[in-house]
C-alpha atoms as a PDB file:
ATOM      1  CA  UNK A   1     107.340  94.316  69.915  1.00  0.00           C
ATOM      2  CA  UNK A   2     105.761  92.251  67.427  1.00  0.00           C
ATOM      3  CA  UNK A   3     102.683  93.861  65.490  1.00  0.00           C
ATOM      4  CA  UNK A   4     100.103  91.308  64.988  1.00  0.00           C
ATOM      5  CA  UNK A   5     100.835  90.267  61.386  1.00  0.00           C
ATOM      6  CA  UNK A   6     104.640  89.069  62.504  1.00  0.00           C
ATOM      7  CA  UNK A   7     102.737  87.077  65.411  1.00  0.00           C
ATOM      8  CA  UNK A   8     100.131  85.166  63.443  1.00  0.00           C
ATOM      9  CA  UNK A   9     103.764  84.371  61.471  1.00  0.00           C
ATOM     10  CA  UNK A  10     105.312  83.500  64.284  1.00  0.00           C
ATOM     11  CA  UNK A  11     102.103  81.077  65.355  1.00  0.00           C
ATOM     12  CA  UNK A  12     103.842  78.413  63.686  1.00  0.00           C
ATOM     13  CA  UNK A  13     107.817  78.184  62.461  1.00  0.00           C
ATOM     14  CA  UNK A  14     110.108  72.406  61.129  1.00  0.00           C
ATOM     15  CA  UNK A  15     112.815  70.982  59.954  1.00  0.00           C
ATOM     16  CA  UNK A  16     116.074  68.852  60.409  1.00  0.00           C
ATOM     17  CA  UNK A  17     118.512  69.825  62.740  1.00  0.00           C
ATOM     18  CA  UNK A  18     121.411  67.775  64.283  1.00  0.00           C
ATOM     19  CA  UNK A  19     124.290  68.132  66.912  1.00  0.00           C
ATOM     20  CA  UNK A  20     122.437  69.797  69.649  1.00  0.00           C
ATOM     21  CA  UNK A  21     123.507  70.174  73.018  1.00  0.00           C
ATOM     22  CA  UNK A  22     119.871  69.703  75.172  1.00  0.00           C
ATOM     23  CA  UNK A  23     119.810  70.438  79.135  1.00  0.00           C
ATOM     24  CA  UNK A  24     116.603  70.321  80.671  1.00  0.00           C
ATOM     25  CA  UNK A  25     114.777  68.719  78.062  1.00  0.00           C
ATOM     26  CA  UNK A  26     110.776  67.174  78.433  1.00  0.00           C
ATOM     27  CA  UNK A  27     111.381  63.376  79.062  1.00  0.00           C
ATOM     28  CA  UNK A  28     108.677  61.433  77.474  1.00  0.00           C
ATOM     29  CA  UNK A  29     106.376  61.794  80.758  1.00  0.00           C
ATOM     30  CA  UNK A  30     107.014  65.928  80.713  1.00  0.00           C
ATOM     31  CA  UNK A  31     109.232  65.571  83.641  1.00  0.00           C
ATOM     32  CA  UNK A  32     112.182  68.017  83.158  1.00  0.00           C
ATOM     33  CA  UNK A  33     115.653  66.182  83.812  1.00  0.00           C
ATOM     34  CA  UNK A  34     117.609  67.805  87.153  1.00  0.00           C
ATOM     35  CA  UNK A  35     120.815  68.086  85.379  1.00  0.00           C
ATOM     36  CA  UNK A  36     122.501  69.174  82.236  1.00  0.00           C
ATOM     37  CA  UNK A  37     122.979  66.255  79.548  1.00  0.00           C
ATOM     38  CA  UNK A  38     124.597  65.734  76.124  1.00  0.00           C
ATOM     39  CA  UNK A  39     122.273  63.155  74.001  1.00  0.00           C
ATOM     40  CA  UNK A  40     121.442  62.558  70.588  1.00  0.00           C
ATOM     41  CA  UNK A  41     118.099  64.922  69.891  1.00  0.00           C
ATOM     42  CA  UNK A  42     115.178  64.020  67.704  1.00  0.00           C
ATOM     43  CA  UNK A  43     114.780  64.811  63.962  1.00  0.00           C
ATOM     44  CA  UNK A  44     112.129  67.280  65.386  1.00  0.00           C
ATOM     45  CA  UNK A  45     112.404  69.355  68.430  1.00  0.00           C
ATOM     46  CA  UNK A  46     109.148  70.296  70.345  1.00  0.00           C
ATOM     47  CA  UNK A  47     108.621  73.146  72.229  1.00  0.00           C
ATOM     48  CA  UNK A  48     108.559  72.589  76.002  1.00  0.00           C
ATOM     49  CA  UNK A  49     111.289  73.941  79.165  1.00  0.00           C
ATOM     50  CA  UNK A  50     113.804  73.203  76.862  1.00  0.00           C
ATOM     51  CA  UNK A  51     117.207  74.999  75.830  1.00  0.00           C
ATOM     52  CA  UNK A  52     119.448  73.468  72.667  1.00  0.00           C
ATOM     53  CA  UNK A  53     121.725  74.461  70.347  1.00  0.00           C
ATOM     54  CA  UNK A  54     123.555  73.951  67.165  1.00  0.00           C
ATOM     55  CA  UNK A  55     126.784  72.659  66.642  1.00  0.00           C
ATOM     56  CA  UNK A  56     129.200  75.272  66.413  1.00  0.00           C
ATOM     57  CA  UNK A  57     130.011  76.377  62.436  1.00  0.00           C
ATOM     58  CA  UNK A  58     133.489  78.479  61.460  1.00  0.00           C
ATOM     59  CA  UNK A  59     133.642  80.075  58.358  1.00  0.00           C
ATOM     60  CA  UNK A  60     136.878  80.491  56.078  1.00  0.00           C
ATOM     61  CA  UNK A  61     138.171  83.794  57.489  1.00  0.00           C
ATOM     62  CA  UNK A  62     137.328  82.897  60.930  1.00  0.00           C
ATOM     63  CA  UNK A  63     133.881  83.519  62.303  1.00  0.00           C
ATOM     64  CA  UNK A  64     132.505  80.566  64.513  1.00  0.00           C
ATOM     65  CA  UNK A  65     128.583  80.664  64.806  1.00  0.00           C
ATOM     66  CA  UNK A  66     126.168  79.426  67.386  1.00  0.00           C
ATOM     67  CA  UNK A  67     122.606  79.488  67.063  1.00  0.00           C
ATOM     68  CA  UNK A  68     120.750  78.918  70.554  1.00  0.00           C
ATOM     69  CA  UNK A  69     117.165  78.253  71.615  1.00  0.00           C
ATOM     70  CA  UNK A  70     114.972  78.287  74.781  1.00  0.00           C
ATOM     71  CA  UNK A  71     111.713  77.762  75.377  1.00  0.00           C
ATOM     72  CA  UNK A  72     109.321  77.370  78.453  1.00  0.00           C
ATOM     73  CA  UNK A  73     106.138  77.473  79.594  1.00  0.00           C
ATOM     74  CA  UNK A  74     105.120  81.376  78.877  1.00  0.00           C
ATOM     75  CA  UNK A  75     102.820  81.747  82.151  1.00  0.00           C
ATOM     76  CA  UNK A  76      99.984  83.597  80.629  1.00  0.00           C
ATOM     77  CA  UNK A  77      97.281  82.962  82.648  1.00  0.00           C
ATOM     78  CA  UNK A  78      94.607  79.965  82.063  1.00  0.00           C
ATOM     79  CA  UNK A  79      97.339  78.757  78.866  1.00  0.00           C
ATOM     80  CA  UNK A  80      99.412  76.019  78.463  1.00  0.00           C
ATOM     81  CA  UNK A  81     101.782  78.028  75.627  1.00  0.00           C
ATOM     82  CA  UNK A  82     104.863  77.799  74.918  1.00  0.00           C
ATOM     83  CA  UNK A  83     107.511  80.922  74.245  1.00  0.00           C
ATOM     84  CA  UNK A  84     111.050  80.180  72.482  1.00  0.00           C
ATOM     85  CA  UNK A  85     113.378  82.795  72.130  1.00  0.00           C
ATOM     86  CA  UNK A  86     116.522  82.242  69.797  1.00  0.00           C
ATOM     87  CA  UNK A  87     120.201  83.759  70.506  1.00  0.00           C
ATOM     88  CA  UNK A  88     123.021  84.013  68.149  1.00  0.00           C
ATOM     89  CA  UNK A  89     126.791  84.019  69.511  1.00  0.00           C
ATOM     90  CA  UNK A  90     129.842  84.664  67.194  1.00  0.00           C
ATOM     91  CA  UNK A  91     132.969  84.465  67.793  1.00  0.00           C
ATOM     92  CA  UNK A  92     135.997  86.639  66.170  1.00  0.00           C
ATOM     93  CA  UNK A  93     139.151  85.025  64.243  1.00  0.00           C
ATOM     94  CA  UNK A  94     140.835  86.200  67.318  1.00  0.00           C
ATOM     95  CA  UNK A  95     138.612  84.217  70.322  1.00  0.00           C
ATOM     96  CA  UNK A  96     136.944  87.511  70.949  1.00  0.00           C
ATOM     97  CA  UNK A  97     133.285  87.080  71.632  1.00  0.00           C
ATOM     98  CA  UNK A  98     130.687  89.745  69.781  1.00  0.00           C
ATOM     99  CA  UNK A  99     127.912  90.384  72.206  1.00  0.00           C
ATOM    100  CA  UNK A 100     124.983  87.802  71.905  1.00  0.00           C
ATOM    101  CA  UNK A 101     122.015  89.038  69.338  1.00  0.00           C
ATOM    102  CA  UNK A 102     118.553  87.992  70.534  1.00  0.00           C
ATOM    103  CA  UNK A 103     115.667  87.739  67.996  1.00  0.00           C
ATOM    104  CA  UNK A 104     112.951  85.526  66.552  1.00  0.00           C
ATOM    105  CA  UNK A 105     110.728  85.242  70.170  1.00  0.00           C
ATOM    106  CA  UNK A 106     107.322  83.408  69.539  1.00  0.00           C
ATOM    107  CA  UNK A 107     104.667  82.370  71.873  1.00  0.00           C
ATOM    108  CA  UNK A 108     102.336  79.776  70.793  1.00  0.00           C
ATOM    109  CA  UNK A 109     101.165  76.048  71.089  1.00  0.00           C
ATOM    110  CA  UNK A 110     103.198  73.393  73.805  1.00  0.00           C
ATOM    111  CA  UNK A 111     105.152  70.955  71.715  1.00  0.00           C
ATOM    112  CA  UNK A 112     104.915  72.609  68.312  1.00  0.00           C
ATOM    113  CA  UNK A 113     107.784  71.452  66.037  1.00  0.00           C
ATOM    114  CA  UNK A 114     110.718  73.688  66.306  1.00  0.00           C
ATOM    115  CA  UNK A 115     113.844  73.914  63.794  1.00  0.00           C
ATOM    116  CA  UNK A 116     116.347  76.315  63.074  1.00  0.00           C
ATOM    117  CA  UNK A 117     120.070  76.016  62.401  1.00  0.00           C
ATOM    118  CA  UNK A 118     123.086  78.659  60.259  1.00  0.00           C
ATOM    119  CA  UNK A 119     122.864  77.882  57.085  1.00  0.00           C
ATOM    120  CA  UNK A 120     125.932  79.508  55.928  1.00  0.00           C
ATOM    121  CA  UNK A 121     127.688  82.649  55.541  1.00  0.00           C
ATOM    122  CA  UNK A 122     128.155  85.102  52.616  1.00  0.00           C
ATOM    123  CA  UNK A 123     131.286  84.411  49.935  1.00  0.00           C
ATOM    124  CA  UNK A 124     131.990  88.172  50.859  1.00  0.00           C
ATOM    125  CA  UNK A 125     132.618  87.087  54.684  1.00  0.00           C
ATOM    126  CA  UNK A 126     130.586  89.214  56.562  1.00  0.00           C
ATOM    127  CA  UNK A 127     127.402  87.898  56.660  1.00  0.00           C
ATOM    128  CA  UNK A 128     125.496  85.107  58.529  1.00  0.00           C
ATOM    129  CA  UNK A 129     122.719  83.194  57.692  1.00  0.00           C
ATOM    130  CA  UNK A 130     119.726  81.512  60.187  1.00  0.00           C
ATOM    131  CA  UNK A 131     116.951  79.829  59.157  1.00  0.00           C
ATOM    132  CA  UNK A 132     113.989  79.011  61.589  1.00  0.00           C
ATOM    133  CA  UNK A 133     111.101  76.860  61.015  1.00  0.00           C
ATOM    134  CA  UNK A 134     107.882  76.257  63.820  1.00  0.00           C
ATOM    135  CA  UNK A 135     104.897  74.234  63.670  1.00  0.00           C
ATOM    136  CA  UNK A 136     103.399  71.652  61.845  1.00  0.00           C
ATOM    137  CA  UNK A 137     102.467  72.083  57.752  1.00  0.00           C
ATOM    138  CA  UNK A 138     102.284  74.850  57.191  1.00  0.00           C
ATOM    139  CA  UNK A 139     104.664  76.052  58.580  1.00  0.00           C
ATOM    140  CA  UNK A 140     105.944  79.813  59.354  1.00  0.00           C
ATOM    141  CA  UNK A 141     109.434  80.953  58.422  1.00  0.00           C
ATOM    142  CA  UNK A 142     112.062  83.591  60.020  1.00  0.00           C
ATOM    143  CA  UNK A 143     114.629  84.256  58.011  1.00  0.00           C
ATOM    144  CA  UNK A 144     117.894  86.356  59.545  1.00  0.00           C
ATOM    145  CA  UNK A 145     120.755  87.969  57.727  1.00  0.00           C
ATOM    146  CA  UNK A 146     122.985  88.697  60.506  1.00  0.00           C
ATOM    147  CA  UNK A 147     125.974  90.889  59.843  1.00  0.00           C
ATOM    148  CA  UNK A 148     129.374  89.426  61.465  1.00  0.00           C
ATOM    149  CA  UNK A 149     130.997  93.034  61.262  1.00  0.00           C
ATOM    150  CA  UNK A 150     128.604  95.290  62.930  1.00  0.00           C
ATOM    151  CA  UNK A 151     126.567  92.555  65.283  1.00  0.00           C
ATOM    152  CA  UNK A 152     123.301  93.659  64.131  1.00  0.00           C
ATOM    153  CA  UNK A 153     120.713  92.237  61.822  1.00  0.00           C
ATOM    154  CA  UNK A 154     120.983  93.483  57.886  1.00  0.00           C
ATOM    155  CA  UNK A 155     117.896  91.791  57.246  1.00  0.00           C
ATOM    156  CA  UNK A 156     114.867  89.662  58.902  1.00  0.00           C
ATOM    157  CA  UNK A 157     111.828  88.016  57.018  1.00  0.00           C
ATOM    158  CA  UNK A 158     108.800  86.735  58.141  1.00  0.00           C
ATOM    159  CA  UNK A 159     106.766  84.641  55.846  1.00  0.00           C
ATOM    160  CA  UNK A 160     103.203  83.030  57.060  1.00  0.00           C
ATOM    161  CA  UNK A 161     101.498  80.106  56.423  1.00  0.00           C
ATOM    162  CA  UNK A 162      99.953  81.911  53.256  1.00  0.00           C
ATOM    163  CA  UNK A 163     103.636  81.095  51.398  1.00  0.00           C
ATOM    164  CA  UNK A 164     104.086  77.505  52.517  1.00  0.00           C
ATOM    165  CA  UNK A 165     100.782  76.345  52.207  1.00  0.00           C
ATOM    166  CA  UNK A 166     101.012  76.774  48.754  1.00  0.00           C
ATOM    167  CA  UNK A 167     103.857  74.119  49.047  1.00  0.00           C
ATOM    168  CA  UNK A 168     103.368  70.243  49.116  1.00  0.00           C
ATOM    169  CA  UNK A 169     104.616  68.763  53.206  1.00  0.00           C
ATOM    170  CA  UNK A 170     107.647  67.003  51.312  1.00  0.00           C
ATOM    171  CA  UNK A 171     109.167  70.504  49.536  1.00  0.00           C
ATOM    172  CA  UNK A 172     108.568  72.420  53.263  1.00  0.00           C
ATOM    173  CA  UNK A 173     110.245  70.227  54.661  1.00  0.00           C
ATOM    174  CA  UNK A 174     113.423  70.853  51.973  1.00  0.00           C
ATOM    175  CA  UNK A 175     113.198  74.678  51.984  1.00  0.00           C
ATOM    176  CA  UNK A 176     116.259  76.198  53.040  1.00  0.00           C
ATOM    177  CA  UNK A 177     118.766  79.482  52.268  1.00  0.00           C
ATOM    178  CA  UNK A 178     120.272  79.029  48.707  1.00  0.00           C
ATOM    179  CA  UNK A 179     122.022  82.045  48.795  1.00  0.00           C
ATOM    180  CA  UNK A 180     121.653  85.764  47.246  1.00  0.00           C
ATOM    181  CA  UNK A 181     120.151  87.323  44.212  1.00  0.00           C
ATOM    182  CA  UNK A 182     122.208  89.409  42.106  1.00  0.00           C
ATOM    183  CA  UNK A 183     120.296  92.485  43.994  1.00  0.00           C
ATOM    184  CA  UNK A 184     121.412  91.012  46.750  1.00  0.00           C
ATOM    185  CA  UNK A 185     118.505  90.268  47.877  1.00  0.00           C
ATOM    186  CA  UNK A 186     117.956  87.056  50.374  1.00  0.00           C
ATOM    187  CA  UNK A 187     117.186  83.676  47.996  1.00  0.00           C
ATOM    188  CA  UNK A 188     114.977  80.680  49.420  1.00  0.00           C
ATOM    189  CA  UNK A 189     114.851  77.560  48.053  1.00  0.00           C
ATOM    190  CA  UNK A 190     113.539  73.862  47.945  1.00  0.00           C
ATOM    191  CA  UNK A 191     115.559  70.599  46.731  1.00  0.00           C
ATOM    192  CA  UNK A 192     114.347  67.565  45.081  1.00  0.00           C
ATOM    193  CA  UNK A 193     114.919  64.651  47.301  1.00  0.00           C
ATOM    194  CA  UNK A 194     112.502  62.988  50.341  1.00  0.00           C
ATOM    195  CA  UNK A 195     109.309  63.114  48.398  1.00  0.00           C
ATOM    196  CA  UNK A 196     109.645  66.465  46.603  1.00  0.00           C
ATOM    197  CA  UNK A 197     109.360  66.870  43.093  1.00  0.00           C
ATOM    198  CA  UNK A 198     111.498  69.440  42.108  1.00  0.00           C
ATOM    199  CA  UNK A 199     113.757  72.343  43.456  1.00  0.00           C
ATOM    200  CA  UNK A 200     112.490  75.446  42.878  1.00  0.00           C
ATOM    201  CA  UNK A 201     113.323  79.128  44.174  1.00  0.00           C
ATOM    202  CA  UNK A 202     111.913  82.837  45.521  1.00  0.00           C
ATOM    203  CA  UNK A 203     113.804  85.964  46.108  1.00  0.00           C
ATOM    204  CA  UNK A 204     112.610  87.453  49.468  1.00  0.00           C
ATOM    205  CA  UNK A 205     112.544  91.481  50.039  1.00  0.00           C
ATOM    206  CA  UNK A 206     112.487  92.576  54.029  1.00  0.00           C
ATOM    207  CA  UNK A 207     109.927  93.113  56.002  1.00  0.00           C
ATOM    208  CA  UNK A 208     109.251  97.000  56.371  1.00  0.00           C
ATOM    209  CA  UNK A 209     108.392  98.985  59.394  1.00  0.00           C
ATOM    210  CA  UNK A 210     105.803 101.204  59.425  1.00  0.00           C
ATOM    211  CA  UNK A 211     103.710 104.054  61.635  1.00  0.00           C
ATOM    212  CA  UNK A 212     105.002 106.151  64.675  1.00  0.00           C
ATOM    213  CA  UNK A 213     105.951 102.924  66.541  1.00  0.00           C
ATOM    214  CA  UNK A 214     107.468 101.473  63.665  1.00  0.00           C
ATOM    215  CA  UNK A 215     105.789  98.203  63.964  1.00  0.00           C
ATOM    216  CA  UNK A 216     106.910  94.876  61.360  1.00  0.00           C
ATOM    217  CA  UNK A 217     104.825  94.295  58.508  1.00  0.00           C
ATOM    218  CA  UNK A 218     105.431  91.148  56.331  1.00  0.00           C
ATOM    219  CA  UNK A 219     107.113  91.080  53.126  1.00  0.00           C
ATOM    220  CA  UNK A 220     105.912  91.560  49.694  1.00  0.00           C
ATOM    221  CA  UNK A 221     104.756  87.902  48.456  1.00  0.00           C
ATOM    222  CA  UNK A 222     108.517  86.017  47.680  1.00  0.00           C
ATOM    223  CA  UNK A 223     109.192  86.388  43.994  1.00  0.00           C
ATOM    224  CA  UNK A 224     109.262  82.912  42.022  1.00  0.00           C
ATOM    225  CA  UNK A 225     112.341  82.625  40.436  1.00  0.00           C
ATOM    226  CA  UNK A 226     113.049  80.565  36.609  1.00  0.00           C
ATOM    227  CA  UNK A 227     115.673  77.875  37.080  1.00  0.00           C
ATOM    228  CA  UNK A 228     118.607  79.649  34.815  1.00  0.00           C
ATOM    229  CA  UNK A 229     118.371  82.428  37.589  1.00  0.00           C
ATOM    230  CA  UNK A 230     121.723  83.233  38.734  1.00  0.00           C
ATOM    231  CA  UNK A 231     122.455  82.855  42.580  1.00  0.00           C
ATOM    232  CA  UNK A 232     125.525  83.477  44.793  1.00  0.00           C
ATOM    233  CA  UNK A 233     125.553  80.195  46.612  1.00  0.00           C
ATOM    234  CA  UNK A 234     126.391  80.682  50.529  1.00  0.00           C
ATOM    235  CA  UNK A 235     129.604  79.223  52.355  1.00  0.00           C
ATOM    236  CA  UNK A 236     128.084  76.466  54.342  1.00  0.00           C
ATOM    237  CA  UNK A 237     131.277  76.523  56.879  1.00  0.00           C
ATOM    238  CA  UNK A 238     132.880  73.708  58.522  1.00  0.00           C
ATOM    239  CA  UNK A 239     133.619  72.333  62.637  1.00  0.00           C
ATOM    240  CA  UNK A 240     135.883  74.757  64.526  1.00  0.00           C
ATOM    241  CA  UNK A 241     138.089  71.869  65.104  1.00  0.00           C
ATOM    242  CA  UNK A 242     138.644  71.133  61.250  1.00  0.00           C
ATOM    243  CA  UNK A 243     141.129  72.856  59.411  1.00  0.00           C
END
């Protein structure tokens, strides 16, 4: 369980994301579609009964990563919200499958922007790395670093709208995983291009658990980092069917 901090984070998570496969999607009246269907998706998906997913991305040793989403109406009572729930599926060099890892549930408004996607993976080949994005400016973030070996999370960030509201629409809408800090440490970035002025950086430390129940507080503020900072640039991957 979320504490309350992580949900107000979670309130609102946008971005670009192409080659989904979308079953059951809202047509533009909010009638569901009967059957399963493989179209070309908006640049923005909305929250609604809806289930999508990324292409499929392989990295150099092997790993092939999917990063799934569904959402639907979440049935609290006298509410019209909506609750998404993201899955990521690996699969081994040999075919073998490593059990699905859930994360990154939010509940809040119908047909708030949604956009997430694997950005890459590690040079040292055993990491993952998801980026998720909901609601309108400003948005909220969730940030995973997924280890390939064990199947479990290394590290997960939350960061609220108090981070990207201090960020113009145009560079939100650029941020995305650089790569790693020479701690190691998770490294989030924004490019010059579609209206923003210039690419700039932060170093992101976990979120920490705390108390008896050991609920999720959010990180320390992301560090700004100067532009001759060195990063370890991720492995963005390619299709499963290229060689």
């Amino acid at each position: 369980m979320y504490d309350s901090a992580v949900k107000r984070a979670q309130k609102s998570l946008a971005a670009i994301l192409v080659g989904f496969v979308v079953c059951c999607a809202n047509t533009d009246n909010g009638a569901a579609l009967m059957a399963p269907m493989q179209r070309p998706v908006p640049l923005v998906i909305t929250c609604g009964v809806l289930d999508a997913q990324t292409a499929a991305v392989r990295s150099s040793v092997g790993f092939t990563a999917v990063l799934k989403m569904h959402s639907e109406d979440d049935h609290g009572k006298n509410t019209h919200l909506c609750a998404a729930q993201y899955s990521l599926q690996m699969i081994r060099p040999d075919g073998s499958s490593i059990p699905t890892f859930d994360f990154g549930y939010s509940d809040a408004d119908w047909a708030r922007p949604l956009v997430f996607r694997v950005e890459g993976f590690s040079p040292d080949r055993h990491r993952a790395f998801v980026f998720i994005s909901e609601g309108s400016y400003p948005e909220a973030l969730d940030i995973l670093e997924y280890d390939m070996s064990s199947g479990a999370a290394s590290k997960e960030i939350f960061l609220d709208q108090h981070f990207t509201r201090g960020l113009s629409p145009e560079c939100t809408a650029t941020l995305h995983i650089v790569g790693t800090s020479s701690a190691g440490r998770i490294v989030l970035g924004t490019s010059a291009k579609d209206g923003c002025t210039r690419a700039e950086s932060w170093e992101l430390r976990p979120n920490k658990t705390t108390g008896r129940t050991g609920g999720t507080v959010l990180p320390e503020y992301p560090t700004h980092l100067s532009s001759g900072t060195g990063i370890t640039k991720l492995e963005a991957g390619v299709p499963p069917e290229q060689p």
